[in-house]
Protein backbone atom coordinates (compact mmCIF):
# COMPACT_ATOMS: atom_id res chain seq x y z
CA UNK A 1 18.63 25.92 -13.53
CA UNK A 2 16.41 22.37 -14.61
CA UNK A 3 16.63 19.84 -12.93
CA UNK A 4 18.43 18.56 -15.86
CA UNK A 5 20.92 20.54 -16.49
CA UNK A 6 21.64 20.28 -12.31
CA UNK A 7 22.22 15.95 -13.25
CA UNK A 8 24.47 16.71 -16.05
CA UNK A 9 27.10 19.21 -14.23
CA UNK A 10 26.80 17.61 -10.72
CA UNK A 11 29.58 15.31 -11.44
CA UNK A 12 31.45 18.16 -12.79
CA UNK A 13 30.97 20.58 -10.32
CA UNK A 14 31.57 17.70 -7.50
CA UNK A 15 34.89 16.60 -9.41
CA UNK A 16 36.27 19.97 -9.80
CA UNK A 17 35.32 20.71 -6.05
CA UNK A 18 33.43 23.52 -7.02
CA UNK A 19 31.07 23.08 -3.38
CA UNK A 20 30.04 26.25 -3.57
CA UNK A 21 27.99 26.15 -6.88
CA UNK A 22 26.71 23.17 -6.06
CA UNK A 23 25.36 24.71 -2.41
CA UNK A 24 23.92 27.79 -4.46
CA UNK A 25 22.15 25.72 -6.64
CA UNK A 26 20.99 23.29 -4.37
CA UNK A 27 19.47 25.65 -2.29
CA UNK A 28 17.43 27.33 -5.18
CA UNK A 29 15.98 23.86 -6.61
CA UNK A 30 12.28 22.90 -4.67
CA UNK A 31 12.95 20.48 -2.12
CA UNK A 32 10.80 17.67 -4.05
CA UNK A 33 13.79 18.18 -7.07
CA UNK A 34 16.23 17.97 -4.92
CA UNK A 35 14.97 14.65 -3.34
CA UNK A 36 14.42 13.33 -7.36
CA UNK A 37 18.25 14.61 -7.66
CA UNK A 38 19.41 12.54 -5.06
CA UNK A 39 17.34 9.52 -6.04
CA UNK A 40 19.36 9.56 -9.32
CA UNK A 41 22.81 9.86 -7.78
CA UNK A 42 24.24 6.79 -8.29
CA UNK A 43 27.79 6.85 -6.77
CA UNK A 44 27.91 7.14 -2.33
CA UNK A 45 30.39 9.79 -2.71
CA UNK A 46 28.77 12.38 -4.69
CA UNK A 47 25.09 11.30 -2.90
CA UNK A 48 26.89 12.47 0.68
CA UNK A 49 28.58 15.81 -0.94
CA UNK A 50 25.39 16.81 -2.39
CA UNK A 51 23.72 16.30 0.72
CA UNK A 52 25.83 17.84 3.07
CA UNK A 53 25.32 21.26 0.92
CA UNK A 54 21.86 21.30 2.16
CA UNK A 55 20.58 23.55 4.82
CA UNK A 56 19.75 21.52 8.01
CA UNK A 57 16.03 22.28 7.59
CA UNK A 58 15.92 21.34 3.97
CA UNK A 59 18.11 18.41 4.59
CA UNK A 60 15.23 17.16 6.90
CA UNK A 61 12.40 17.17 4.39
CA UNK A 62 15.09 15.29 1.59
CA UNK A 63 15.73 12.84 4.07
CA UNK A 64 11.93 12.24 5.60
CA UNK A 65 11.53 11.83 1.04
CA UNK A 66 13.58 9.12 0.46
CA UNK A 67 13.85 5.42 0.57
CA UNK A 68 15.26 3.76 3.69
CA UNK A 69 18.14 2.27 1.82
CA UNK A 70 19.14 6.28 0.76
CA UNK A 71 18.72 6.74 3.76
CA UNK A 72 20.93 4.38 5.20
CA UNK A 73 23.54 5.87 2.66
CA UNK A 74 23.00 9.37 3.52
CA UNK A 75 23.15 8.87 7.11
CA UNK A 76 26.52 6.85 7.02
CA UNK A 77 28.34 9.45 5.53
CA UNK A 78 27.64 12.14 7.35
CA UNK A 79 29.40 13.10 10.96
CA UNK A 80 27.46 12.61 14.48
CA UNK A 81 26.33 16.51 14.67
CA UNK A 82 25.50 16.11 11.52
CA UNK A 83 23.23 13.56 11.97
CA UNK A 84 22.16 15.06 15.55
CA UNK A 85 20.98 18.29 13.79
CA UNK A 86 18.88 16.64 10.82
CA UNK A 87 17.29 14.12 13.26
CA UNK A 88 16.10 16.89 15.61
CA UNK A 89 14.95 19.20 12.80
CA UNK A 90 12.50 16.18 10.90
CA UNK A 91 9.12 16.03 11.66
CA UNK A 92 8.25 13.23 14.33
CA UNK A 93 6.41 11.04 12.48
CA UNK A 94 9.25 10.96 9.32
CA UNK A 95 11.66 10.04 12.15
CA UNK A 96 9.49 7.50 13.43
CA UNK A 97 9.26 6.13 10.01
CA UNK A 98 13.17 6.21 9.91
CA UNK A 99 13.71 4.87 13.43
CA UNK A 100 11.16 1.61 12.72
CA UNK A 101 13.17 1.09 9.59
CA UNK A 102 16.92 1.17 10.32
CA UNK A 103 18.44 -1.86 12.22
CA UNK A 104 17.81 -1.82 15.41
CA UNK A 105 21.50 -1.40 16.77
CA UNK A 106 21.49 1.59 14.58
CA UNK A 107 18.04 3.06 15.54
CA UNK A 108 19.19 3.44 19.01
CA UNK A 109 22.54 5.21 18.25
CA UNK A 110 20.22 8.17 16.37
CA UNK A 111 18.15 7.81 18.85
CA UNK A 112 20.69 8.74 21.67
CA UNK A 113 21.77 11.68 19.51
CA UNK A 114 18.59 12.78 20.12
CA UNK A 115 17.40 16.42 22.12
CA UNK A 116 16.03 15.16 25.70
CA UNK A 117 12.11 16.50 24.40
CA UNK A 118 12.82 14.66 20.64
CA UNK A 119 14.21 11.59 22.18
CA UNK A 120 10.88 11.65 24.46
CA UNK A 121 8.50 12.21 21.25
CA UNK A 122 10.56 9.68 19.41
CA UNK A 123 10.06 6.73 22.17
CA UNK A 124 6.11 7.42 22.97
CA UNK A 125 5.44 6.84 19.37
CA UNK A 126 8.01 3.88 18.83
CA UNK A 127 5.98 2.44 22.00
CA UNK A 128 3.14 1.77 19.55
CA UNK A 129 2.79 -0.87 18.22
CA UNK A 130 4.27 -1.75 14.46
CA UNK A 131 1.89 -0.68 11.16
CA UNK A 132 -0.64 1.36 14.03
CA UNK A 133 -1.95 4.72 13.84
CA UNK A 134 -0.03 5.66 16.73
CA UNK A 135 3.23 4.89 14.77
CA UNK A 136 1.84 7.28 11.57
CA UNK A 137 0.89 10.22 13.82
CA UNK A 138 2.54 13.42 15.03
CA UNK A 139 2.22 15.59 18.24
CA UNK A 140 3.04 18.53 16.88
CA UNK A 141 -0.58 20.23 16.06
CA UNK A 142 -2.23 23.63 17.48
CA UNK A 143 -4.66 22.96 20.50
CA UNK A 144 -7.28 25.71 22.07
CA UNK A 145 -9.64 25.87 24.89
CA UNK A 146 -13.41 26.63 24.06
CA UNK A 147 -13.68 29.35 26.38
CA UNK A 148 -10.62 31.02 24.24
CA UNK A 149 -12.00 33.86 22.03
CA UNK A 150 -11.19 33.82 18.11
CA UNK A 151 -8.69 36.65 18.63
CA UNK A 152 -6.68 34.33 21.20
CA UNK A 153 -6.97 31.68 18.97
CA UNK A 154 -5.41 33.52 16.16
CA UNK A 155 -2.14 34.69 18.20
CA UNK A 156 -2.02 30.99 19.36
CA UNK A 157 -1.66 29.81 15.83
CA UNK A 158 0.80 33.15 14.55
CA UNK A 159 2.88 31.74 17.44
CA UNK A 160 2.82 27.87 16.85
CA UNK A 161 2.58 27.74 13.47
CA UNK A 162 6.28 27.57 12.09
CA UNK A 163 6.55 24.07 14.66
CA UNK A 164 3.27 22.70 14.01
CA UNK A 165 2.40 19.87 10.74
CA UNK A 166 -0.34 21.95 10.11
CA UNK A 167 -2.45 25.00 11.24
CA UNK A 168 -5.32 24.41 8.91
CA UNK A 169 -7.33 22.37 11.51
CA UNK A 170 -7.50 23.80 15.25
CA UNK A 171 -8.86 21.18 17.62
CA UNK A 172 -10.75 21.95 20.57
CA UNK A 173 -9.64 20.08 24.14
CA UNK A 174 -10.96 20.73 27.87
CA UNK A 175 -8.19 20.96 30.84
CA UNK A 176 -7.79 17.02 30.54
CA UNK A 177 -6.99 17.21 26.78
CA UNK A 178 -9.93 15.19 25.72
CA UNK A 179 -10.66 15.96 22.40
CA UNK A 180 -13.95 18.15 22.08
CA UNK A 181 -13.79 19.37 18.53
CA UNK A 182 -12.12 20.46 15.23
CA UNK A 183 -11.96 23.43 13.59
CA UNK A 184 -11.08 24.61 10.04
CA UNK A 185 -8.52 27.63 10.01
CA UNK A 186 -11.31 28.99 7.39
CA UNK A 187 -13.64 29.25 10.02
CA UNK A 188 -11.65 30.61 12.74
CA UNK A 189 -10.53 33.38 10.19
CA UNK A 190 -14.19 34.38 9.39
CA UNK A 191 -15.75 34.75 12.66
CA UNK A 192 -15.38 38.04 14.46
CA UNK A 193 -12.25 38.65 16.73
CA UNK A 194 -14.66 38.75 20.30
CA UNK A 195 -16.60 35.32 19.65
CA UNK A 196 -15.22 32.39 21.77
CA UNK A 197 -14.76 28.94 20.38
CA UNK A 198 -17.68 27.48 21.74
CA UNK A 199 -19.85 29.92 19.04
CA UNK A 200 -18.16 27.70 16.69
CA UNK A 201 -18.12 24.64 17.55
CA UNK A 202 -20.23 21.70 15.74
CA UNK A 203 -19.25 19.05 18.10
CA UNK A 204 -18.72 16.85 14.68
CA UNK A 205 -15.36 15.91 14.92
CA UNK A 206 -14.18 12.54 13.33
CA UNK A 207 -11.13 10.81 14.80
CA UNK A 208 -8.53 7.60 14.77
CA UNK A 209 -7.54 6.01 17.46
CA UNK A 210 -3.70 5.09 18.07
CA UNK A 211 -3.75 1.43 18.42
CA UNK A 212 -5.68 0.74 14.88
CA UNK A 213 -4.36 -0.57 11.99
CA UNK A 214 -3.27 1.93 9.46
CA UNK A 215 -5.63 0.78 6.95
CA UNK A 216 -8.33 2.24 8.87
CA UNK A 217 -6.69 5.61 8.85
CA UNK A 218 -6.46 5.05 4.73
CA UNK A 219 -10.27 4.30 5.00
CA UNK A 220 -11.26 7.02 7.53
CA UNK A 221 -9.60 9.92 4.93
CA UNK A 222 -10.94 8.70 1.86
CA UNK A 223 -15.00 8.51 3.71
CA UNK A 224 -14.16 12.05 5.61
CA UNK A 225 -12.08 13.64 2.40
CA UNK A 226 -9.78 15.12 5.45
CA UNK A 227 -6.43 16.86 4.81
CA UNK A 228 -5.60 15.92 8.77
CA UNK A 229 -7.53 13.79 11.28
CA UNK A 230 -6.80 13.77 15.32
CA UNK A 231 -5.71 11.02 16.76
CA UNK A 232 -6.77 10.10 20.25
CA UNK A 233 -6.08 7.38 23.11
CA UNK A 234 -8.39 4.80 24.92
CA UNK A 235 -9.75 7.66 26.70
CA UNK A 236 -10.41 9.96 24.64
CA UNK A 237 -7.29 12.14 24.75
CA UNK A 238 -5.90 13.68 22.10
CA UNK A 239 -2.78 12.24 21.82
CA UNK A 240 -1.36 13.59 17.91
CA UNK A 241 -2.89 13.53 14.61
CA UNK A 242 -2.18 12.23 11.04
CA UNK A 243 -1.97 14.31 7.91
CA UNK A 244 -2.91 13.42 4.29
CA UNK A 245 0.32 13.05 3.07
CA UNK A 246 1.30 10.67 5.57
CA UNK A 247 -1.82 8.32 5.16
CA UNK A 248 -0.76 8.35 1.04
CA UNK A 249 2.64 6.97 1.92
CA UNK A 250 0.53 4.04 3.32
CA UNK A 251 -1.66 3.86 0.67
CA UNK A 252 1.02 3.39 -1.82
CA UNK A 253 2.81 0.68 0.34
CA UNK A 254 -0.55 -1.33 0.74
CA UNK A 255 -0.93 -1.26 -2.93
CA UNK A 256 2.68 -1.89 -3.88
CA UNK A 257 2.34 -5.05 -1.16
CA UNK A 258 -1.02 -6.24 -2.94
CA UNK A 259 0.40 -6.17 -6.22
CA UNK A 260 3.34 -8.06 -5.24
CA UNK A 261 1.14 -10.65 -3.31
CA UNK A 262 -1.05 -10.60 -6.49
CA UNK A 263 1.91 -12.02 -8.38
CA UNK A 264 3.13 -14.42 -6.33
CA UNK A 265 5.46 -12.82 -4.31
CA UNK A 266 6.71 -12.08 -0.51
CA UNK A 267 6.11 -8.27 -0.12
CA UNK A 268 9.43 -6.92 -0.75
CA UNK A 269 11.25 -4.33 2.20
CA UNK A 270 13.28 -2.70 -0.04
CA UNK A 271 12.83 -0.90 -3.59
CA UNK A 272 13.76 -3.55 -6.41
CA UNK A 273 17.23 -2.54 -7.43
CA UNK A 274 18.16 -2.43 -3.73
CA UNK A 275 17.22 -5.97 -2.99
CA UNK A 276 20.13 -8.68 -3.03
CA UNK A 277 20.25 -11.48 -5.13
CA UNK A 278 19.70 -13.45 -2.23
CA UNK A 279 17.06 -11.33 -0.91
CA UNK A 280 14.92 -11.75 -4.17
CA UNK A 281 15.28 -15.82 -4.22
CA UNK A 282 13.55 -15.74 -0.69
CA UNK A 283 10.71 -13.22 -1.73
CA UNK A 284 9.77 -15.45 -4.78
CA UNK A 285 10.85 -19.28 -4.20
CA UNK A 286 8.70 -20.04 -1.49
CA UNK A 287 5.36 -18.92 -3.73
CA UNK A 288 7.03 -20.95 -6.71
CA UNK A 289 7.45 -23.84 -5.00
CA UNK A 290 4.03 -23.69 -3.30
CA UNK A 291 2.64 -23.31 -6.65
CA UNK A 292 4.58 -26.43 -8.32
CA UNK A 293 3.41 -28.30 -5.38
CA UNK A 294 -0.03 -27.54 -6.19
CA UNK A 295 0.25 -28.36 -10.20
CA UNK A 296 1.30 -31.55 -9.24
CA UNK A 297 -2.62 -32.20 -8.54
CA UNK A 298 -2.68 -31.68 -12.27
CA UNK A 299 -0.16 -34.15 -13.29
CA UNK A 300 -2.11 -37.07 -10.69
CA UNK A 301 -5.41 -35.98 -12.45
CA UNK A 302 -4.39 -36.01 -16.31
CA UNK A 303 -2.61 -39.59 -14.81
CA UNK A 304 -6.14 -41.05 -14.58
CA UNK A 305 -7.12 -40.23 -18.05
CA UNK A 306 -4.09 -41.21 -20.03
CA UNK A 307 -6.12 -42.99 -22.78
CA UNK A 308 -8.09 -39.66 -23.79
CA UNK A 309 -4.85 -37.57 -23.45
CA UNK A 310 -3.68 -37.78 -26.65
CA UNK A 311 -6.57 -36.94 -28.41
CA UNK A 312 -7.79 -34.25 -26.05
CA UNK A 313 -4.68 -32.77 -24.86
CA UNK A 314 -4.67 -29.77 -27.48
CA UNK A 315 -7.79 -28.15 -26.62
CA UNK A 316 -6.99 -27.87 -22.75
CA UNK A 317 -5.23 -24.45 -22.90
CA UNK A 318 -8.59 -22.77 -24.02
CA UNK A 319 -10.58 -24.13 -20.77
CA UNK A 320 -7.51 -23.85 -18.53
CA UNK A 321 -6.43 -20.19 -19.38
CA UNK A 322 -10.01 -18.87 -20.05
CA UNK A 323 -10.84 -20.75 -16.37
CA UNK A 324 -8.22 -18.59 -14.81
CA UNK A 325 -8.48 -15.53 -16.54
CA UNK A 326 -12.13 -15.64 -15.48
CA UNK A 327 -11.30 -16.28 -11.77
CA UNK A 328 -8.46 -13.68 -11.86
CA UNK A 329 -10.85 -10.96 -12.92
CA UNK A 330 -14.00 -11.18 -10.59
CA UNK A 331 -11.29 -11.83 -7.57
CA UNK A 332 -9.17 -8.54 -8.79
CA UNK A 333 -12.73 -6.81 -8.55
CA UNK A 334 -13.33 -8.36 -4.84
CA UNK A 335 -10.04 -7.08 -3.60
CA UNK A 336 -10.85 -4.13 -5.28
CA UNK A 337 -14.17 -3.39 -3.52
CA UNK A 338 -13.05 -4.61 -0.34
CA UNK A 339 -9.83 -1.45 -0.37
CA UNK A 340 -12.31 1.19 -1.36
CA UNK A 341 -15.37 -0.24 1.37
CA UNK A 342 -17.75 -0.83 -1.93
CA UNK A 343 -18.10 -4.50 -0.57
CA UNK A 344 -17.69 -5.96 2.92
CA UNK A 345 -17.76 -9.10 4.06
CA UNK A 346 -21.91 -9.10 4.75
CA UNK A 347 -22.36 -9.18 0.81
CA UNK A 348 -20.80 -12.60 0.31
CA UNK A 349 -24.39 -13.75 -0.77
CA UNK A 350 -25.32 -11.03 -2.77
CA UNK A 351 -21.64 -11.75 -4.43
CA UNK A 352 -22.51 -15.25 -4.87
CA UNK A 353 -25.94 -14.92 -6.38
CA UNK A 354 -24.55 -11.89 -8.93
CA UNK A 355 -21.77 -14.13 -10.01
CA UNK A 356 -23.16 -17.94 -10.23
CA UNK A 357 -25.74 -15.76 -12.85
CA UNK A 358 -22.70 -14.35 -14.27
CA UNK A 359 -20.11 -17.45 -14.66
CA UNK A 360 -22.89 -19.05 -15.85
CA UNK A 361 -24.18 -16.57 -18.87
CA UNK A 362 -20.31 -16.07 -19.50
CA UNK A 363 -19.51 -19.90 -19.57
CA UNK A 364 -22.40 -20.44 -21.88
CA UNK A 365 -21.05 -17.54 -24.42
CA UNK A 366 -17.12 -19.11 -24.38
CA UNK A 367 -18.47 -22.35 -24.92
CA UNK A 368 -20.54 -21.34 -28.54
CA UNK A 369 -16.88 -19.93 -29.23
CA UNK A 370 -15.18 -22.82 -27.80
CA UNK A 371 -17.15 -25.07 -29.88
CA UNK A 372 -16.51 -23.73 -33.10
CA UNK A 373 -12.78 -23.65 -32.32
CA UNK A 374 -12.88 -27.32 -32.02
CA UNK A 375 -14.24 -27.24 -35.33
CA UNK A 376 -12.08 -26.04 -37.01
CA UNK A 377 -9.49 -28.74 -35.77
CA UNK A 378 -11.17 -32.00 -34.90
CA UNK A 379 -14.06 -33.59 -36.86
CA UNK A 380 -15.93 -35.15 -34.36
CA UNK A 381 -18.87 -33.18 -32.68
CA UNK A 382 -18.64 -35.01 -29.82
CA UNK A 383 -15.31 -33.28 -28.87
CA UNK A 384 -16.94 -30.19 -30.04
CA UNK A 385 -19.71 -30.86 -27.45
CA UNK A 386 -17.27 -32.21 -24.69
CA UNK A 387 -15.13 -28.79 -24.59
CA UNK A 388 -18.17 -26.97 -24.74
CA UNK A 389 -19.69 -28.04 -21.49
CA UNK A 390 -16.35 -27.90 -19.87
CA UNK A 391 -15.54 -24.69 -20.98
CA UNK A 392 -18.97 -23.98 -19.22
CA UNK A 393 -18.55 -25.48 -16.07
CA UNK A 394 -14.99 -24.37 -15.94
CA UNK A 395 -15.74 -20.77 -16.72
CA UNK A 396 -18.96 -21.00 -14.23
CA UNK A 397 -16.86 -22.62 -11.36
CA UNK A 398 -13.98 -20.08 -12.24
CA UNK A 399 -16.72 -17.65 -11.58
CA UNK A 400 -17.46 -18.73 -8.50
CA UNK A 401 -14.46 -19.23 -6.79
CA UNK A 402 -12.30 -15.99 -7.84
CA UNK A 403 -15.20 -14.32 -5.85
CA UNK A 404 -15.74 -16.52 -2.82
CA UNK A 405 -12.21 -16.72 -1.82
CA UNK A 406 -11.30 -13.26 -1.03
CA UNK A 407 -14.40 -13.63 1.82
CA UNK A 408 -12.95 -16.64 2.66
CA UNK A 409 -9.74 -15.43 3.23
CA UNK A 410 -11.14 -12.11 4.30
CA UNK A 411 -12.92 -14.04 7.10
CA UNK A 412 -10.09 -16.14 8.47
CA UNK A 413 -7.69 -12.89 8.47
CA UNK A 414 -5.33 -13.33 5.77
CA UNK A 415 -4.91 -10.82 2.81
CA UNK A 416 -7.30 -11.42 -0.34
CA UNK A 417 -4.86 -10.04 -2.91
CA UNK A 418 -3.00 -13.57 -1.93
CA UNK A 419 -6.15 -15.14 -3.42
CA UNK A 420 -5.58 -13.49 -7.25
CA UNK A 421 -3.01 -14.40 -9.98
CA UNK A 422 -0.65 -17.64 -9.50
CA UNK A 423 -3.09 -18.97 -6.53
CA UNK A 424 -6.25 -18.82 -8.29
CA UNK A 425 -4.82 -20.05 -12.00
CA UNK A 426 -3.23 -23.34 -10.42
CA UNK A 427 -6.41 -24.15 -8.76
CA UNK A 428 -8.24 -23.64 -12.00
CA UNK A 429 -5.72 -25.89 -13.74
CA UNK A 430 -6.59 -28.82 -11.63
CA UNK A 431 -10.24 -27.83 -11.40
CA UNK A 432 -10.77 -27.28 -15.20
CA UNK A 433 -8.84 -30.16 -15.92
CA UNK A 434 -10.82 -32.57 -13.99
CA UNK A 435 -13.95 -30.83 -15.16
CA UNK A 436 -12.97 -30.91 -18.94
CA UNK A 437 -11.46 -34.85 -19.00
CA UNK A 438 -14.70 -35.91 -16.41
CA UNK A 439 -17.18 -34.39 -19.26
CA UNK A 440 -14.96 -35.70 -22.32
CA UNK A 441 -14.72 -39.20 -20.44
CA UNK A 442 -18.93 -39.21 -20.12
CA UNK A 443 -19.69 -37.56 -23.55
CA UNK A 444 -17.13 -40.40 -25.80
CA UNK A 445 -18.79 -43.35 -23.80
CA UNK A 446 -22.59 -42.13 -25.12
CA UNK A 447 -21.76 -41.70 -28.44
CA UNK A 448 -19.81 -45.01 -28.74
């Protein structure tokens, strides 16, 4: 049955206490539809009977799917055995991702519900520390000696590969478990039964290690194009590894967080409709008010020109909002490069020799158009003249600092995507401001 037709008679089907249907149907749907299902179930009551008619196993992946506030939900309605079996069944590093996100009186009641082993698992990767590889990881993979011929290696991975995250890579470790090698399941399954691993080995292998940031796993998949990397400690020892799928769930938070930072805004915890009216004030205020702050440099510098106000005031939304369109664009391409490694912090003066060529080319273009704006408006050429040189040096300073800042900031450790939208177009409202009633101020007086 669609998906759709499953939305429409859930209700029904959960109203009239037909359980059964709703099981049989359940159970056919992919476990991705399922999850989209439950994302769409708006009432706590149906979302806990629908979920309940899932198989343990398939409950696992639906739950390792969803948002932490589902999962809250989900988890509150359903009985401690319940919860015991699901939390036992998920992968370790989807638990782990539940654990670090649940409150932290709550995290250790699933916790205790946990097998003795899965309880074990669960607190060596909680150990890590927060947003590190060690916390993205699992220890479930398949491990083989090089001594072990291809024939071992093939019962090893028949018999390990129903509890394992993968069995595509194999990965090579001497009696101490340091890591010694990788190998694809392609190559294991084309080599002849009697060769031992050591025929196959490349001694190539690529690997994170536990204690770095995430980002560098996001990095290290993207340069290696790897559907699973190993992960090993300060010594050397493999200690789990991270899949693909896993390192895309952190891609998409980093990129959800830069675009909210991009706009002004505290990175929010929670999906949009889940946050509390309170919860939203806190993630935007404190930008806003930062922000007024800052315009309030505007208001001191248009102070100091209050005779030329009048006269000038209606041509200072071209320079302001061409001044911080400009800066918004080169610093969306900085953050830009620096995500996908095009640009690293070494290439500030290449950066800064492309773009004072650049800001300076486009200024000069904007101003021609500036200029016969003002035309079209004002009479006097020497207004003409005075937006056109500030439209200039606005656009070319603009220029300048939209793609110096993200080193800046880059270089002192805090996020460049805080750099882009509100941030840079206040500080181009003051500068351009200055710039455009400075140049007005000097042009007037010579033609008096």
């Amino acid at each position: 049955m669609e998906e759709a037709a499953v939305q429409a008679n859930i209700h029904e089907w959960i109203e009239s206490r037909q359980f059964g249907r709703v099981k049989a149907v359940l159970t056919e749907m992919d476990v991705h539809d399922v999850t989209d299902l439950l994302r769409d179930l708006h009432d706590a009551r149906e979302l806990g009977v629908a979920f309940r008619m899932l198989p343990t196993d398939r409950a696992a992946e639906v739950l390792s799917e969803l948002e932490p506030d589902r999962r809250e939900e989900l988890l509150a309605t359903l009985s401690s055995s319940q919860v015991s079996d699901i939390l036992n069944e998920m992968p370790p590093d989807d638990r782990t991702e539940l654990l670090e996100e649940l409150p932290g009186s709550v995290a250790q009641r699933l916790m205790n519900q946990l097998t003795g082993e899965q309880r074990t698992v669960a607190m060596n990767l909680l150990a890590y520390p927060e947003d590190s590889i060690g916390r993205l990881m699992t220890p479930e993979y398949v491990a083989v000696r090089k001594h072990w011929t291809v024939d071992r290696v093939l019962r090893q991975i028949r018999r390990m590969a129903g509890r394992r995250e993968t069995i595509y890579v194999v990965y090579v470790v001497d009696n101490d478990w340091k890591l010694q090698d990788d190998l694809d399941l392609e190559d294991v399954v084309r080599a002849e039964p009697e060769q031992e691993v050591s025929e196959l080995m490349d001694e190539q292998c690529s690997w994170l290690v536990a204690t770095d940031d995430q980002e560098t796993a996001v990095e290290a998949f993207k340069k290696y194009d790897a559907l699973a990397l190993p992960v090993v400690d300060g010594k050397g020892i493999l200690v789990g590894i991270v899949t693909f799928d896993d390192v895309m769930d952190v891609q998409e938070e980093e990129s959800t967080e830069d675009m909210q930072r991009m706009a002004g805004l505290v990175p929010l915890e929670e999906s949009y409709l889940s946050a509390s009216f309170g919860q939203m004030l806190k993630k935007r205020l404190p930008w806003l008010g930062v922000l007024l702050v800052m315009e309030t440099l505007a208001v001191i510098v248009l102070k100091g020109f209050e005779q030329m106000l009048a006269m000038l005031a209606m041509f200072m939304p071209l320079i302001n909002a061409t001044a911080g369109n400009t800066g918004n664009q080169v610093a969306s391409l900085m953050i830009r490069g620096f995500a996908v490694a095009e640009i690293t912090p070494r290439d500030w003066w290449r950066v800064l020799l492309r773009e004072l060529l650049r800001g300076v080319c486009m200024g000069a273009i904007l101003a021609g158009i500036a200029g016969g704006i003002v035309t079209m408006f004002h009479e006097s050429p020497a207004v003409a003249l005075a937006v056109g040189l500030a439209m200039l040096a606005s656009v070319a300073l603009a220029n300048m600092i939209g793609a110096m800042l993200p080193f800046l900031f880059r270089r002192v450790g805090v996020d460049p995507a805080v750099t882009s939208g509100p941030f840079i177009a206040c500080l181009m409202d003051v500068g351009s401001i200055l710039i455009f009633f400075s140049i007005a101020g000097g042009v007037l007086r010579l033609v008096k």
